[in-house]
Protein backbone atom coordinates (compact mmCIF):
# COMPACT_ATOMS: atom_id res chain seq x y z
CA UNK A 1 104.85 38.55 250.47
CA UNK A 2 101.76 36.42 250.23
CA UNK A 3 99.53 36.84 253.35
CA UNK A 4 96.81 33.91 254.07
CA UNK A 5 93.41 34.40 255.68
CA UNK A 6 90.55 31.98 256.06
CA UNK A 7 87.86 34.51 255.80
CA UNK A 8 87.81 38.21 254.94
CA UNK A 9 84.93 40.57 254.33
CA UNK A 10 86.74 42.14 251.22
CA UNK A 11 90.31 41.27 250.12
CA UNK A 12 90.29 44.45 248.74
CA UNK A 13 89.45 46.23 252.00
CA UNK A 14 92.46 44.51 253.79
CA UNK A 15 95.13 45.20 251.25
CA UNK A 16 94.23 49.23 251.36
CA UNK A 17 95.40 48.91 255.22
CA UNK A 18 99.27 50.86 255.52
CA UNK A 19 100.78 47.88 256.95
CA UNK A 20 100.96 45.93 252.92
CA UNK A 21 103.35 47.28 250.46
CA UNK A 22 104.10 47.03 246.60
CA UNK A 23 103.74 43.71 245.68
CA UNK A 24 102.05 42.40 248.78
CA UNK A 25 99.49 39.25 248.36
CA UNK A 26 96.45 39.31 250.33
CA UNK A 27 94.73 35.76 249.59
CA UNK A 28 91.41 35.08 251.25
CA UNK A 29 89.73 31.62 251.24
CA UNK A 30 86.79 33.19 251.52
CA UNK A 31 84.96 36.85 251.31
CA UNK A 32 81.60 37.68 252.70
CA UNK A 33 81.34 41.03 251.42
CA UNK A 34 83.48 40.90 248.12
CA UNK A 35 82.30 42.87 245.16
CA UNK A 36 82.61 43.56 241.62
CA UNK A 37 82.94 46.77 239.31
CA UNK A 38 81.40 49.82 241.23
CA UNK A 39 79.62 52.43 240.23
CA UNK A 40 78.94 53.80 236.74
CA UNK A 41 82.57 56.01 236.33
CA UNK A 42 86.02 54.55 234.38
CA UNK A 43 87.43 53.40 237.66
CA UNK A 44 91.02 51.74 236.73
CA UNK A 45 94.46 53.68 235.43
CA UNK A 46 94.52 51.86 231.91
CA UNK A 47 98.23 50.84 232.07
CA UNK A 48 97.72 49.09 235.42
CA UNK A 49 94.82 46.96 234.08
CA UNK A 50 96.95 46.07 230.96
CA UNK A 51 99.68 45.07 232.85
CA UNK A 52 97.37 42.41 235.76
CA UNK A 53 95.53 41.22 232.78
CA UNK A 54 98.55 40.16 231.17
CA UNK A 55 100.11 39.08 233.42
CA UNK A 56 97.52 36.64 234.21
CA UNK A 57 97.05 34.98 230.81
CA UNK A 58 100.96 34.53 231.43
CA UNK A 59 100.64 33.12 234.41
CA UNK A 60 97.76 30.69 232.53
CA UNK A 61 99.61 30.11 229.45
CA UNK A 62 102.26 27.85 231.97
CA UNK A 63 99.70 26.06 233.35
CA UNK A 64 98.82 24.76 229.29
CA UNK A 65 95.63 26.95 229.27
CA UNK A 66 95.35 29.65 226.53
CA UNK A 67 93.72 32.87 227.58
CA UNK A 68 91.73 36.38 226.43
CA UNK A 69 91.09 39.44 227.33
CA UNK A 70 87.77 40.32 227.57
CA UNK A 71 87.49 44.09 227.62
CA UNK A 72 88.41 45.66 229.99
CA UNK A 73 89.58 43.04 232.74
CA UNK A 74 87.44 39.51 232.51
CA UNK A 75 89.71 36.82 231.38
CA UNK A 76 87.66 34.09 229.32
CA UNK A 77 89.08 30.89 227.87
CA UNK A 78 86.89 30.73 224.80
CA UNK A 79 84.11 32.09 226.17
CA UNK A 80 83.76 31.10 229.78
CA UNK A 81 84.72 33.49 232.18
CA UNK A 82 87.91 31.91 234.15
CA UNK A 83 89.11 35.17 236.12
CA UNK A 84 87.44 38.46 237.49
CA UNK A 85 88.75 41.39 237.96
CA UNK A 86 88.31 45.08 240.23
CA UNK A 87 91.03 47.32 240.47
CA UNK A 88 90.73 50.56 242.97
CA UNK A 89 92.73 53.23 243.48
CA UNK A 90 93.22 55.16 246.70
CA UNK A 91 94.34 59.07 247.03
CA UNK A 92 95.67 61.26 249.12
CA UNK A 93 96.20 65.11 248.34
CA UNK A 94 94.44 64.85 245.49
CA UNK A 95 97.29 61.79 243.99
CA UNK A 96 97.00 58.44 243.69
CA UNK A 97 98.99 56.58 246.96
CA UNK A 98 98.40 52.86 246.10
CA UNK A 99 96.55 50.77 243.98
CA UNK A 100 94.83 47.62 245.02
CA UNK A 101 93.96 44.56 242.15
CA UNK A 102 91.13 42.27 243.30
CA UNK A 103 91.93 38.97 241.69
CA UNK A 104 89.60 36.24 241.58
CA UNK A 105 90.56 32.88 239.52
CA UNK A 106 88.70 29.87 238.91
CA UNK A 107 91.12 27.30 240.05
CA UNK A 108 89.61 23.49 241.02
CA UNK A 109 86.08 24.42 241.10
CA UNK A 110 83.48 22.49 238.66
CA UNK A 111 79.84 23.17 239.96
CA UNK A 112 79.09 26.98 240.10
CA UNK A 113 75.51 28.79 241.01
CA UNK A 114 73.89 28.44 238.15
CA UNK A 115 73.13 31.82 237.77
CA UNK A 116 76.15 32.84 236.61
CA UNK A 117 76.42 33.24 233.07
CA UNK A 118 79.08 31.54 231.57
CA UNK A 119 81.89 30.29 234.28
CA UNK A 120 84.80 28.10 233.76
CA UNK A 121 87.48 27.15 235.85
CA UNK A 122 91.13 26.23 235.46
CA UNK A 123 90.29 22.52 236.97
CA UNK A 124 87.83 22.15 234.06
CA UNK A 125 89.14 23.16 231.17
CA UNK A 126 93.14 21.13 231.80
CA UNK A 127 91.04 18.44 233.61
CA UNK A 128 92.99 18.37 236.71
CA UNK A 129 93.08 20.10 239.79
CA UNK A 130 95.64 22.11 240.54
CA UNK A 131 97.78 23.16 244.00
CA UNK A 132 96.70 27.09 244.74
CA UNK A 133 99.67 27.82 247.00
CA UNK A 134 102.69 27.48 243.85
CA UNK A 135 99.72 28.34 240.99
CA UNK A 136 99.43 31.81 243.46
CA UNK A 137 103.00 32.30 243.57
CA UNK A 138 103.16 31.81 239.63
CA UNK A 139 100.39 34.18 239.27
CA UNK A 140 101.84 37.08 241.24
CA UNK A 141 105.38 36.54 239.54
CA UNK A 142 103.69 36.83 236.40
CA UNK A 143 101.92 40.02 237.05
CA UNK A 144 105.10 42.08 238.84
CA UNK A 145 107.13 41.27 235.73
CA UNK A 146 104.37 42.99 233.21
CA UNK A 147 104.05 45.51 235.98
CA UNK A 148 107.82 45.99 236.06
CA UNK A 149 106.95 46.50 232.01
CA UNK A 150 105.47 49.82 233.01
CA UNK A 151 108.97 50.89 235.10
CA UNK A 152 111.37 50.07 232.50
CA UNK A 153 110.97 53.03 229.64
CA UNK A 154 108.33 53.12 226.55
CA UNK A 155 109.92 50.07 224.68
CA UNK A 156 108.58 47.87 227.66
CA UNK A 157 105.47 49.69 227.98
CA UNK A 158 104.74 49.54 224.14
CA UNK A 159 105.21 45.74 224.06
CA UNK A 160 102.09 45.56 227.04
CA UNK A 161 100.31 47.16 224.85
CA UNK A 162 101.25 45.05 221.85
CA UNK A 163 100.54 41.86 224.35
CA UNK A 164 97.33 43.29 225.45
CA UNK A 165 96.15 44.02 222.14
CA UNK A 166 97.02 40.79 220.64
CA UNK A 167 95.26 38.93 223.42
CA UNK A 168 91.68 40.79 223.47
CA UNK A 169 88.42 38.81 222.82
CA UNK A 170 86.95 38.76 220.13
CA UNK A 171 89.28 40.97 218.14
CA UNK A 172 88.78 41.59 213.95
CA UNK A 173 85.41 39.54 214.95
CA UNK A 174 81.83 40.28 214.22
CA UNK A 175 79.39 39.94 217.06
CA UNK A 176 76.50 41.71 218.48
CA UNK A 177 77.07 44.71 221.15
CA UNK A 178 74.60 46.18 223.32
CA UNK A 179 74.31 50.08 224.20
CA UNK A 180 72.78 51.71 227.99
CA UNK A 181 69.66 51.72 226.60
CA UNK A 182 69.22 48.30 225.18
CA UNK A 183 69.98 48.84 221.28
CA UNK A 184 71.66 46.24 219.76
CA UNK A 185 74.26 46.66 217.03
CA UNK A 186 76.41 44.30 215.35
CA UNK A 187 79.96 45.45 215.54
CA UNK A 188 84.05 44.49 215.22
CA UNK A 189 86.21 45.50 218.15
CA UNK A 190 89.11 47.32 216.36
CA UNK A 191 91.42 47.77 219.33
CA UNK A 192 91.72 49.86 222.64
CA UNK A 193 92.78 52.96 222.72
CA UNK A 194 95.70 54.61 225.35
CA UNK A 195 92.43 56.18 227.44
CA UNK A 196 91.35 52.35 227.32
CA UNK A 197 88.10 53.08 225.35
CA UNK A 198 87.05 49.91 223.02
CA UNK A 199 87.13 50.90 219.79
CA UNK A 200 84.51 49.28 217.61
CA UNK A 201 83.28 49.48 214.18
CA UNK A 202 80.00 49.57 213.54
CA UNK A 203 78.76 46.74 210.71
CA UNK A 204 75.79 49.07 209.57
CA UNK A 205 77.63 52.49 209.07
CA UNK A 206 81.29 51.89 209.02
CA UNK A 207 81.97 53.82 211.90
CA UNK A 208 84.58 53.20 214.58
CA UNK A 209 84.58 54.65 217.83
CA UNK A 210 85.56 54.57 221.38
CA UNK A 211 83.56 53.45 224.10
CA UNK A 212 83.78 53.44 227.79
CA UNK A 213 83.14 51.65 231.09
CA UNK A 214 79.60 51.35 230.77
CA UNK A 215 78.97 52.60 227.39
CA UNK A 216 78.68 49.37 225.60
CA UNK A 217 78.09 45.69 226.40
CA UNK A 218 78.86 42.13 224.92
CA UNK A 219 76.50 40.16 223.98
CA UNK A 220 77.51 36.64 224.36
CA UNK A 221 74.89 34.52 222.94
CA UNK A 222 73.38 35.94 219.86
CA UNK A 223 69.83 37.54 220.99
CA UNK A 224 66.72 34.81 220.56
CA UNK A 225 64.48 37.78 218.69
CA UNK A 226 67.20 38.61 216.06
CA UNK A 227 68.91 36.72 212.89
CA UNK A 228 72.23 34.46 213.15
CA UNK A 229 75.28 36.94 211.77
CA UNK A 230 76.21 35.63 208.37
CA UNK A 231 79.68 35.98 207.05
C-alpha cells in the first residue's frame, strides 16, 4: 500500500514505525531532515540493493529511458545522476527485522541547486513531464518482482545478478578512480563481487581487486592537473 504525506522529516524514519509492512510505500512530498549514505561502514545486505536497483532501471526502461548502475546504488542515465539511493536495516536480537529502501527519483524537475554535481531528471531527459502517482505505482511493482527474484530459489537470484551486472556503469571501461586519501588511479571496473565489493583492475599493474563502501571513488570528469586517457 502506498501511503501519501505532504511533509516528513525522514521517509525513512516513518517507514521503520511497526504499523508498515513488506511492501509498504511511504511517499513524502517533501523531507526536512532526509539524508544520504551514513557513516563510513558497508551499510546495505548486497542482494537487497541488487534487487531495488534493478528494479528501478525496470521500472525506467517503460517509461523509454535507459538506465545504469552506478556502484553501489546511484542510478545515472549516461552520466547524470537520475535516482538516489539509502537502504537501512533494523535489528532486533541481534537479526535483521525489516529493511527500509529510501528512494529518491528525479521525476519533472529541470532546475536543481547548482551545487549538485551532475543531476538529471526523468522530465529532462524524455522531455515530458510525467504523472508521479501511476510512475510510483510502476516503480514499486517493478522492485517487488526483482525482490520476489530473491524468494524464488538460486535460478532467480542468479539472473539479478546477471541483470545487475549487465547494467553497472561504466563496466569493461577505463576511467580514473580515486582512493581515501586522494590518489588517483586509472582503472576498469571488472564486476561486483557476492560481498558487493567493486572489483577493479588497475591500468598500471594489472591488478584486480575488491573494494568497499568507502574504499574507492569515481571520478566523473577527468581531473584538470592530469592527461586525457588515451585508448
Amino acid at each position: 500500500m502506498i501511503y501519501y504525506f505532504e511533509e516528513l522529516t525522514s521517509s525513512n524514519d516513518e517507514a521503520a514505525a511497526a504499523r508498515y509492512v513488506e511492501g509498504d510505500v511511504v511517499w513524502a512530498e517533501r523531507q526536512t531532515a532526509g539524508r544520504g549514505q551514513r557513516g563510513h561502514r558497508w551499510e546495505c545486505q548486497f542482494l537487497i540493493s541488487e534487487a531495488v536497483t534493478v528494479g528501478i532501471t525496470d521500472c525506467l526502461s517503460e517509461y523509454g529511458i535507459s538506465a545504469r548502475i552506478k556502484w553501489t546504488n546511484d542510478i545515472y542515465v549516461g552520466d547524470g545522476k537520475i535516482t538516489g539511493m539509502l537502504i537501512e536495516h533494523k535489528l532486533s536480537g541481534g537479526a535483521i527485522c525489516r529493511t527500509l529502501a529510501g528512494i529518491g527519483v528525479n521525476v519533472n524537475q529541470t532546475v536543481f541547486d547548482p551545487s549538485l554535481p551532475n543531476p538529471v531528471s526523468m522530465a529532462q531527459v524524455a522531455g515530458r513531464t510525467f504523472d508521479r502517482r501511476p510512475l510510483l505505482e510502476r516503480l514499486a511493482a517493478c522492485i517487488m518482482s526483482r525482490y520476489g527474484d530473491l524468494r524464488a530459489g538460486a535460478e532467480a537470484a542468479e539472473r539479478l545478478q546477471r541483470d545487475y551486472h549487465r547494467l553497472l556503469y561504466r563496466l569493461d571501461e577505463e576511467h580514473w578512480f580515486a582512493r581515501p586519501d586522494g590518489e588517483l588511479f586509472r582503472g576498469t571496473i571488472r564486476g561486483v563481487e557476492p560481498s558487493g565489493a567493486l572489483r577493479v583492475e588497475d591500468a598500471a599493474t594489472g591488478e584486480v581487486r575488491g573494494y568497499l563502501f568507502r574504499e574507492i571513488e569515481f571520478v566523473l570528469k577527468t581531473p584538470p592537473d592530469v592527461l586525457p586517457l588515451t585508448k
